[in-house]
N, C-alpha and C. Protein backbone atom coordinates (compact mmCIF):
# COMPACT_ATOMS: atom_id res chain seq x y z
N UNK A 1 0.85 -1.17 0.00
CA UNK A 1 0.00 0.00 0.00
C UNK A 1 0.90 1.24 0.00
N UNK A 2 0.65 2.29 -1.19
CA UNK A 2 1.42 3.57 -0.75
C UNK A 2 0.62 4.40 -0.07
N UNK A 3 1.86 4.82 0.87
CA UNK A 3 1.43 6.26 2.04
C UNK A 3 1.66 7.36 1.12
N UNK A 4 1.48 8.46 1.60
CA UNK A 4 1.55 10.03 1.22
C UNK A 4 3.09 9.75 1.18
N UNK A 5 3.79 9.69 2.42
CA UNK A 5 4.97 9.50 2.21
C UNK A 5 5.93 8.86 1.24
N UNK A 6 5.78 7.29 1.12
CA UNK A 6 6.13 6.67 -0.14
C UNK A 6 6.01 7.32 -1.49
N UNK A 7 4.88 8.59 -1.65
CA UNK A 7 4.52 8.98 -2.82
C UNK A 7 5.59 10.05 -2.90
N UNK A 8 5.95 10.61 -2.26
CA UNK A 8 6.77 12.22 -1.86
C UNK A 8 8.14 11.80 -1.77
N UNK A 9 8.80 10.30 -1.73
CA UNK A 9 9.62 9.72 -1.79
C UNK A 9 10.27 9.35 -2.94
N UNK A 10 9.19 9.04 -3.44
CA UNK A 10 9.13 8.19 -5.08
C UNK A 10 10.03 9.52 -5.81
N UNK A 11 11.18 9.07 -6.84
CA UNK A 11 12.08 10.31 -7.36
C UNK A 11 11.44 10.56 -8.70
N UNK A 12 11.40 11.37 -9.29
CA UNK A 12 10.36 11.77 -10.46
C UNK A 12 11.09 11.12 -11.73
N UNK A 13 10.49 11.00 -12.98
CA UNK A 13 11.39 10.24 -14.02
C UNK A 13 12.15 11.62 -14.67
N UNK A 14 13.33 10.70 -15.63
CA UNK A 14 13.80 11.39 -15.86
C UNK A 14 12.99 12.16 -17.34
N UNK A 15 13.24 13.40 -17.57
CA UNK A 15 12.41 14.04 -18.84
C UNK A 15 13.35 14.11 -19.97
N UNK A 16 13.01 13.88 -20.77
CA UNK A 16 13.62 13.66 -22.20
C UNK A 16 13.01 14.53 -23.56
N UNK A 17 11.70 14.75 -23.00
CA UNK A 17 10.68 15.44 -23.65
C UNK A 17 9.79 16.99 -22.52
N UNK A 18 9.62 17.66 -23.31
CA UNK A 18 8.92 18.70 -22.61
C UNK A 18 7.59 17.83 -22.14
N UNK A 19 6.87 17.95 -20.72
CA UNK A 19 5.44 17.58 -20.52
C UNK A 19 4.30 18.21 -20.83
N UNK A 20 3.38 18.29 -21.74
CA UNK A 20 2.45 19.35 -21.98
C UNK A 20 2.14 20.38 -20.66
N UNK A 21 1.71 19.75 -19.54
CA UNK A 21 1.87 20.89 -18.28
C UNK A 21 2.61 21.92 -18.59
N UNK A 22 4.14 21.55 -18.55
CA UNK A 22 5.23 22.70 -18.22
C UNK A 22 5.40 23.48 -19.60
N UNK A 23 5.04 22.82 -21.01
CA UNK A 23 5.16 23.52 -22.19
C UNK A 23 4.21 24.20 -22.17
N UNK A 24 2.37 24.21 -21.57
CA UNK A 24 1.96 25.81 -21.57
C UNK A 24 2.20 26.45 -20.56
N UNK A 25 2.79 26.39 -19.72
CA UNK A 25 4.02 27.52 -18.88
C UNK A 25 4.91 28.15 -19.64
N UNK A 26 5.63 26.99 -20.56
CA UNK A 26 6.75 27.47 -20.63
C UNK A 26 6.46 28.56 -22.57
N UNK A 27 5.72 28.25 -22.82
CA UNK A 27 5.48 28.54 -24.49
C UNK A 27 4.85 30.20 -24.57
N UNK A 28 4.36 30.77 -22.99
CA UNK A 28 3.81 32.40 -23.33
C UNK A 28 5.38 32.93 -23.00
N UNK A 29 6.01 32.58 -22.16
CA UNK A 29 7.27 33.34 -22.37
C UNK A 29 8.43 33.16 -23.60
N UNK A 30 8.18 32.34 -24.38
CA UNK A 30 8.90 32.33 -25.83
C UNK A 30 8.12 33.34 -26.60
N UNK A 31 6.69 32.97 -26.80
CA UNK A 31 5.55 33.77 -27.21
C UNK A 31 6.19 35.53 -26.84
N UNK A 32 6.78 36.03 -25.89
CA UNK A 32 6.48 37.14 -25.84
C UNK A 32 8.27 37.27 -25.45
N UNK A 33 9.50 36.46 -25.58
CA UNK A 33 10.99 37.08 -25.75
C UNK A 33 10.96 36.45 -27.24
N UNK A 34 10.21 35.55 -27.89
CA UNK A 34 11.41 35.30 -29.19
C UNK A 34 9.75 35.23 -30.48
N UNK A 35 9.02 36.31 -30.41
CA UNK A 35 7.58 36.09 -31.16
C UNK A 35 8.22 35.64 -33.08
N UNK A 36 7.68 35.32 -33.24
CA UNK A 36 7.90 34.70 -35.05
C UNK A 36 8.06 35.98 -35.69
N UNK A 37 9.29 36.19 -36.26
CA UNK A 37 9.69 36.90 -37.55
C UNK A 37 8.91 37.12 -38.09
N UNK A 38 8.69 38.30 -38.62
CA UNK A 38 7.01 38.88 -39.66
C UNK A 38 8.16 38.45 -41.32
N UNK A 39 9.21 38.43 -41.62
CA UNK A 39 9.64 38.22 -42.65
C UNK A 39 10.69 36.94 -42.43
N UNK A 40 11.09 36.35 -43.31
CA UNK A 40 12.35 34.98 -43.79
C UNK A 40 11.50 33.58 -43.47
N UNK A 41 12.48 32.79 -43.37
CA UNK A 41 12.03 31.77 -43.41
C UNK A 41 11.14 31.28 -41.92
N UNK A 42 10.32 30.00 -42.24
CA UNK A 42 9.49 29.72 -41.31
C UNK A 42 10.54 29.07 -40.05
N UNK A 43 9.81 29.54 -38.63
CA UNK A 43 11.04 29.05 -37.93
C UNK A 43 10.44 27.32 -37.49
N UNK A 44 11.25 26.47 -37.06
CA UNK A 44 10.66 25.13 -36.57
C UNK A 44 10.30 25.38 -35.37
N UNK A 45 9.40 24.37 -34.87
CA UNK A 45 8.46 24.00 -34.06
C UNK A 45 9.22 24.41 -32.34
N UNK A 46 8.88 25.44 -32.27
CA UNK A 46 9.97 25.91 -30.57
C UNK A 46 9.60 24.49 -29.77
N UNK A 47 8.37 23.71 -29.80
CA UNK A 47 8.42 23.02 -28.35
C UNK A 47 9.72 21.85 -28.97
N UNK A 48 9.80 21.26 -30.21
CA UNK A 48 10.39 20.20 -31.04
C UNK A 48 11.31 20.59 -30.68
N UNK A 49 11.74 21.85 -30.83
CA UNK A 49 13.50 22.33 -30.74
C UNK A 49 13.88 22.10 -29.28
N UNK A 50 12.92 22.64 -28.39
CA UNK A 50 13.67 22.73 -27.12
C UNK A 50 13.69 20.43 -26.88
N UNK A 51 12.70 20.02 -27.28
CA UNK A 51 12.88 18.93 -26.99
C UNK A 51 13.99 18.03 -27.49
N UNK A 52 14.68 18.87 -28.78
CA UNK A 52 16.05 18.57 -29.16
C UNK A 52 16.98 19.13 -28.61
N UNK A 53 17.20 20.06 -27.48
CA UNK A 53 17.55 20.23 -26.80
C UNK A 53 18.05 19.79 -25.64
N UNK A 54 16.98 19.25 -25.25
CA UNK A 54 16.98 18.48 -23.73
C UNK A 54 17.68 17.28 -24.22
N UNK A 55 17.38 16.64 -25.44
CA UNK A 55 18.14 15.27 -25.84
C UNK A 55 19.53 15.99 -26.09
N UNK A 56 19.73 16.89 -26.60
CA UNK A 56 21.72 17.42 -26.95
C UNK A 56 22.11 16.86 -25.70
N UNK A 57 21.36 17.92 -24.68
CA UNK A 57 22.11 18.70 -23.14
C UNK A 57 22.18 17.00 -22.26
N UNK A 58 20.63 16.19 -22.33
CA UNK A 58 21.41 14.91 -21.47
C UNK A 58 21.89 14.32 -22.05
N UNK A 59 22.57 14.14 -23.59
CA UNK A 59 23.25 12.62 -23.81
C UNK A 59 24.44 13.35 -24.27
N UNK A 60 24.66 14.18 -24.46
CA UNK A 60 25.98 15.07 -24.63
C UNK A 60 26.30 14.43 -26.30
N UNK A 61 24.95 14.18 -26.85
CA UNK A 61 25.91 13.70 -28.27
C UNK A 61 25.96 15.28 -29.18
N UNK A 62 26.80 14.91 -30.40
CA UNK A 62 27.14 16.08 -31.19
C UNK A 62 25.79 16.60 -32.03
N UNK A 63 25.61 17.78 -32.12
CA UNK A 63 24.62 18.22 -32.73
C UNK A 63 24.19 17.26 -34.44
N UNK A 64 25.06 16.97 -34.80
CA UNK A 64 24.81 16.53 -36.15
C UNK A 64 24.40 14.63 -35.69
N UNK A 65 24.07 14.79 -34.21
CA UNK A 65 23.88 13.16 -34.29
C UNK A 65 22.48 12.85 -33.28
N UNK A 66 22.08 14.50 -33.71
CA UNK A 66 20.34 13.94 -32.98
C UNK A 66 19.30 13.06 -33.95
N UNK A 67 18.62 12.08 -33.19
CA UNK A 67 18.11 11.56 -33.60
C UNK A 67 17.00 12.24 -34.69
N UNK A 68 16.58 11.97 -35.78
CA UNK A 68 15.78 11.74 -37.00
C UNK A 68 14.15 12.51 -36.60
N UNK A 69 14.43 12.03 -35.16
CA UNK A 69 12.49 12.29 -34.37
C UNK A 69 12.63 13.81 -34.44
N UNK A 70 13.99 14.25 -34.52
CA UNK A 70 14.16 16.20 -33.98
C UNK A 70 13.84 16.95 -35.14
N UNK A 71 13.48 17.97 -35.35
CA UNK A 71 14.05 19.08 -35.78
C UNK A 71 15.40 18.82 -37.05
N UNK A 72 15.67 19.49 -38.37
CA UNK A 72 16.98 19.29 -38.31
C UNK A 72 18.06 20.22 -37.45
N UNK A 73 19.11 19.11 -37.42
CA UNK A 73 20.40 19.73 -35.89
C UNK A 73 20.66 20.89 -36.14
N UNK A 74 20.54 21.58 -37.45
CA UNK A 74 21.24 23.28 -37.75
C UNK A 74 20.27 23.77 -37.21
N UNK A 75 18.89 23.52 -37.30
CA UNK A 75 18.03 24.30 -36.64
C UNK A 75 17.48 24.70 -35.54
N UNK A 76 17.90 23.19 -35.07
CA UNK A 76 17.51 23.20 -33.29
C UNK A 76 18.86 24.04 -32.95
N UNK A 77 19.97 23.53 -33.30
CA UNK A 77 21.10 24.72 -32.82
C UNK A 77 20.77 26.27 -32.77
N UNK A 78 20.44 26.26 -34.26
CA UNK A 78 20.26 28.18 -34.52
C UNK A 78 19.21 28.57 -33.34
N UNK A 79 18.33 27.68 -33.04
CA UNK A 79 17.32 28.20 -32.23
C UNK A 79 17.89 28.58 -30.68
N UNK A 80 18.61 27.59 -30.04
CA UNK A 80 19.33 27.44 -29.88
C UNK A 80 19.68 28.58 -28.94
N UNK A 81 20.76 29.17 -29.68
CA UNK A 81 21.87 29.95 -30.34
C UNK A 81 20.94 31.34 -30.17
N UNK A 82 20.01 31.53 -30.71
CA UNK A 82 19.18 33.09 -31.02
C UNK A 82 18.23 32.58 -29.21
N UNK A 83 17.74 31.68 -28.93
CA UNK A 83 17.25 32.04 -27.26
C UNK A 83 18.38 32.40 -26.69
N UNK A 84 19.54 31.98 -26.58
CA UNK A 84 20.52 32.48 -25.46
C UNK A 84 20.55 33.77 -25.53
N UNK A 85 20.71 34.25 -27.12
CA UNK A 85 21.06 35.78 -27.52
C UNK A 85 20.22 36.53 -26.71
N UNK A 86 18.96 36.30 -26.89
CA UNK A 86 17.88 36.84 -25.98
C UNK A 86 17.66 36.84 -24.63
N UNK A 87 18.49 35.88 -24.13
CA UNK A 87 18.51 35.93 -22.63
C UNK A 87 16.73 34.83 -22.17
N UNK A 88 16.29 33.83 -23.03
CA UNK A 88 15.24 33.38 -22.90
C UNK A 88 15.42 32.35 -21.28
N UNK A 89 16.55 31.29 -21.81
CA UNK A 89 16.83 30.36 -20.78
C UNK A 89 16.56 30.92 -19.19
N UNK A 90 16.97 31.87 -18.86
CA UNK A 90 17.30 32.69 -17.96
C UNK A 90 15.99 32.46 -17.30
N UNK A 91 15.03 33.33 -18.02
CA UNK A 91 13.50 33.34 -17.88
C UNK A 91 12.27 32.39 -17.77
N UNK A 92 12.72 31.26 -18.73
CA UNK A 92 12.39 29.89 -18.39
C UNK A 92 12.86 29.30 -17.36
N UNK A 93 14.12 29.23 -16.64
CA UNK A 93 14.75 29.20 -15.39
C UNK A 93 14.26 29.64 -14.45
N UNK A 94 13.91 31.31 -14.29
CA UNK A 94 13.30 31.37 -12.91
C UNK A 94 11.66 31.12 -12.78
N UNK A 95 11.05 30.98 -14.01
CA UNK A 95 9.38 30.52 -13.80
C UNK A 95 9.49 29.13 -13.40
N UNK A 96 10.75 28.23 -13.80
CA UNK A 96 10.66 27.13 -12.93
C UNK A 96 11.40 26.56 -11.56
N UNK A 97 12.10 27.69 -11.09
CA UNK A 97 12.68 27.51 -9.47
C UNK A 97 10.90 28.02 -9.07
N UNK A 98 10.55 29.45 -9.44
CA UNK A 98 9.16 29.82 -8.80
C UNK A 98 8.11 28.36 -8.74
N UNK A 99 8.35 27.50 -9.45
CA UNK A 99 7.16 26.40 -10.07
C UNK A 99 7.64 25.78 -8.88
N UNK A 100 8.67 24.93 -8.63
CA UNK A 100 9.40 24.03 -7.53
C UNK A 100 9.14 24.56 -6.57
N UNK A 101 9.87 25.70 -6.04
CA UNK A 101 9.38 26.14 -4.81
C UNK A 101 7.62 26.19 -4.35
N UNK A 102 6.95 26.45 -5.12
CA UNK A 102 5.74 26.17 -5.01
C UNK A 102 5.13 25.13 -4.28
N UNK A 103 5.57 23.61 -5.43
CA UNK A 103 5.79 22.56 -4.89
C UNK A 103 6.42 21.51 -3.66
N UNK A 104 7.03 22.46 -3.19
CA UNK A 104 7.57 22.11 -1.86
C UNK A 104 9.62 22.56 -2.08
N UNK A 105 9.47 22.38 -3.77
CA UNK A 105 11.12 22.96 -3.49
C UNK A 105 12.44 21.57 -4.02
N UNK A 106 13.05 21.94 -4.06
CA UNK A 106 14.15 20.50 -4.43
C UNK A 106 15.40 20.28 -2.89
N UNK A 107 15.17 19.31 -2.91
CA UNK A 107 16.25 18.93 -1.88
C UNK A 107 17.80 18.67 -2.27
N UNK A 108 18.69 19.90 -1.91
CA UNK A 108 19.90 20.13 -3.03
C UNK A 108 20.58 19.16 -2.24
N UNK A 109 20.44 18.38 -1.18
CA UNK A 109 21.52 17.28 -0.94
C UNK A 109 21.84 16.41 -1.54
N UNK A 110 20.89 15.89 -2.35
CA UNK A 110 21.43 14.67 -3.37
C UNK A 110 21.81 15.57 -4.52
N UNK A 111 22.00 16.57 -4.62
CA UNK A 111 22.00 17.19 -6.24
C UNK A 111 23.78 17.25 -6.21
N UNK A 112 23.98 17.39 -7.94
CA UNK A 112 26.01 17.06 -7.76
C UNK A 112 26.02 17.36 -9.45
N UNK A 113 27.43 18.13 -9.48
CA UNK A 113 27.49 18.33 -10.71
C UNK A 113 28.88 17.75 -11.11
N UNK A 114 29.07 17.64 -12.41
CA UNK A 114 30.51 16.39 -12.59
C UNK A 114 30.89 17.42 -13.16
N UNK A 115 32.29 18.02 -12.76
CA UNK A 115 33.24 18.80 -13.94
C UNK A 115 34.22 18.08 -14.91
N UNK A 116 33.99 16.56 -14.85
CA UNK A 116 34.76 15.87 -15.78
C UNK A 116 34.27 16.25 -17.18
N UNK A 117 33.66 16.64 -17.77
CA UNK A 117 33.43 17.04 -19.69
C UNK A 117 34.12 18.78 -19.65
N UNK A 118 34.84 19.09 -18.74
CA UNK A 118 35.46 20.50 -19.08
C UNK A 118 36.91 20.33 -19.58
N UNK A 119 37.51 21.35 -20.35
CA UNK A 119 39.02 20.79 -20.92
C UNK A 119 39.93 20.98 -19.98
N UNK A 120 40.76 20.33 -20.41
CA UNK A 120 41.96 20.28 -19.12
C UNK A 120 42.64 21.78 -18.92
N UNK A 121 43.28 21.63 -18.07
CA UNK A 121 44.06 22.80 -17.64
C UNK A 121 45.58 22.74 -18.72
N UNK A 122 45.51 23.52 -19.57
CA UNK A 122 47.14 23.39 -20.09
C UNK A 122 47.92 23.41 -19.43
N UNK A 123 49.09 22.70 -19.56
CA UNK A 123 50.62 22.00 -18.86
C UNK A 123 51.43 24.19 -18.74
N UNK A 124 51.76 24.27 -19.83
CA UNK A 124 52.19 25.27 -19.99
C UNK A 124 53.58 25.26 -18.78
N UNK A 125 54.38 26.57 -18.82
CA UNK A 125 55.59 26.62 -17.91
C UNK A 125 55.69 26.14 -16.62
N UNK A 126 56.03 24.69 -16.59
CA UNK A 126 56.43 24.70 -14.53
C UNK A 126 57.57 24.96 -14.29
């Protein structure tokens, strides 16, 4: 039988894909930092891109080796590439610490970040 507890225990899965929930959260603030070009080409599908995204950022593979299901990789990049310019991430970032905290919040004791994928320190003069 699960308790309340067991449920509040249980660790959430991992996301690979945006959840419709958090994509209409997250889609009026693209809507209103990155609105569609009135001229050039059509842009791809923002929720598709960011979901090629989330696949770059957890499997660390090379842009030219996302899977077929994405976006093409130049595009999810450029997209990419033009939210940072804008400072979007940022903004999507704090509507979702505000969302968590809501929820009770994240417990940063188990949380850990690996600096092993950064480049080495050059040898240079000892």
């Amino acid at each position: 039988m699960n308790t309340q507890q067991d449920q509040q225990d249980k660790p959430l899965p991992t996301i690979w894909r945006v959840p419709d929930e958090l994509w209409h959260n997250i889609q009026p603030i693209l809507d209103q930092l990155d609105p569609p070009a009135k001229t050039g080409r059509p842009r791809i599908d923002p929720r598709a891109a960011l979901d090629g995204m989330i696949y770059r950022m957890r499997t660390g593979c090379q842009w030219n080796q996302l899977p077929k299901e994405f976006p093409d990789d130049a595009s999810v990049h450029r997209t990419m590439q033009r939210w940072i310019e804008r400072d979007i991430f940022p903004s999507v970032w704090s509507f979702l610490v505000e969302a968590c905290d809501e929820l009770g919040g994240v417990d940063f004791e188990w949380q850990s970040a690996d600096g092993a994928m950064g480049k080495p320190v050059s040898v240079g003069m000892m």
